[in-house]
C-alpha atoms as a PDB file:
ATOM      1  CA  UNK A   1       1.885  13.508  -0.562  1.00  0.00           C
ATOM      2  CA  UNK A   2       1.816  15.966   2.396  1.00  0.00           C
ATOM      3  CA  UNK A   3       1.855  14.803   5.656  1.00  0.00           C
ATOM      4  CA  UNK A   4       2.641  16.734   9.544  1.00  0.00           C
ATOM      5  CA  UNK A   5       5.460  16.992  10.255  1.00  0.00           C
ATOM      6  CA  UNK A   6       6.374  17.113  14.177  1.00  0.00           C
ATOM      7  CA  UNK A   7       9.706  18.417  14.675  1.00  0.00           C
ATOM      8  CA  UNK A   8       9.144  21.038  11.838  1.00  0.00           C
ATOM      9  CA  UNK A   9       5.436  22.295  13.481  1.00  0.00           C
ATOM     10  CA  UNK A  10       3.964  22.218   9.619  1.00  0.00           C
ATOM     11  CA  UNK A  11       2.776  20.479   6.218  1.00  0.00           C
ATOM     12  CA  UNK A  12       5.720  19.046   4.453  1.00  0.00           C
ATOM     13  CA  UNK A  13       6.122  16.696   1.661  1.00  0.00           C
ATOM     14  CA  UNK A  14       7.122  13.448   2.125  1.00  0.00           C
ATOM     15  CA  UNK A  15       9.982  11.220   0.364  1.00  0.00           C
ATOM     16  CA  UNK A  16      10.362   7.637  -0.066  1.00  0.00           C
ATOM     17  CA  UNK A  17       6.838   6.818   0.773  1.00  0.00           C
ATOM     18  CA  UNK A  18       5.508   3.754   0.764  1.00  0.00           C
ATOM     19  CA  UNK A  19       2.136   2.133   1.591  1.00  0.00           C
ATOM     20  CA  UNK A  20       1.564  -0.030   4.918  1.00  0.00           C
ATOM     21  CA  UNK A  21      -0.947  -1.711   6.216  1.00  0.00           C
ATOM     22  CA  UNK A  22      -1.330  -1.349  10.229  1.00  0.00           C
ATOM     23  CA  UNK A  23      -1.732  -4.061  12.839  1.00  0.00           C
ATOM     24  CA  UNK A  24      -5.987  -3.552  12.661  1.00  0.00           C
ATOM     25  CA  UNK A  25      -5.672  -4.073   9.036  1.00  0.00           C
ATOM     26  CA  UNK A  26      -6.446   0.027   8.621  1.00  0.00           C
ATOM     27  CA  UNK A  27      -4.217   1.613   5.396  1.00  0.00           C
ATOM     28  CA  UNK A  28      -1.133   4.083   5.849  1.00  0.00           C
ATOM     29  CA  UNK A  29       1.622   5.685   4.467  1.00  0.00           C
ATOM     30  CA  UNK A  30       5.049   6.213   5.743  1.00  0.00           C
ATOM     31  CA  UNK A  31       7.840   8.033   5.143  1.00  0.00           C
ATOM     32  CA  UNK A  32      10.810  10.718   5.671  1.00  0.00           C
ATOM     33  CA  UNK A  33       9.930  15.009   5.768  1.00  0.00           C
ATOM     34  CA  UNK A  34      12.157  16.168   3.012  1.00  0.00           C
ATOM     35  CA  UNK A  35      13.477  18.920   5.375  1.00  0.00           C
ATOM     36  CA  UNK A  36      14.623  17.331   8.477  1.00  0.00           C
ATOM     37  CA  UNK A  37      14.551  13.711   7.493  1.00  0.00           C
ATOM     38  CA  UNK A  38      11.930  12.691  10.371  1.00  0.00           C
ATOM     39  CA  UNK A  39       9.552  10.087   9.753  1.00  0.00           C
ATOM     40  CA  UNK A  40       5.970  10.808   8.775  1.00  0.00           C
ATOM     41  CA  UNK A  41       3.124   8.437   9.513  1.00  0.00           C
ATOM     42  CA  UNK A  42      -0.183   8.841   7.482  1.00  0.00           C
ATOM     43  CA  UNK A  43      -3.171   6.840   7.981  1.00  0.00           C
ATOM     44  CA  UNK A  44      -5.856   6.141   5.223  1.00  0.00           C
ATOM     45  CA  UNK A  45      -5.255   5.041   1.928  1.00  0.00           C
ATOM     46  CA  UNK A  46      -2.934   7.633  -0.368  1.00  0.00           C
ATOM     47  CA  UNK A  47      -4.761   9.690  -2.753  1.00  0.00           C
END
């Protein structure tokens, strides 16, 4: 899965995701841009 990264300014894919659910009960997916290791935050439900 793809997801922003902010330090890198672009798409990147993302490692060790794993699915979370949000404090308003909304689907996400977090985890760690396979370039510079910064964590990614995606909301709605992984594809």
């Amino acid at each position: 899965m793809d997801a922003y990264c902010m330090k890198c300014r672009t798409m990147r894919e993302m490692n060790a995701a794993e699915q979370v659910t949000m404090k308003n009960g909304r689907p996400a997916t977090k985890g760690k841009c396979g370039t510079c290791s910064t964590t990614l935050f995606k909301i709605g439900k992984a594809s």
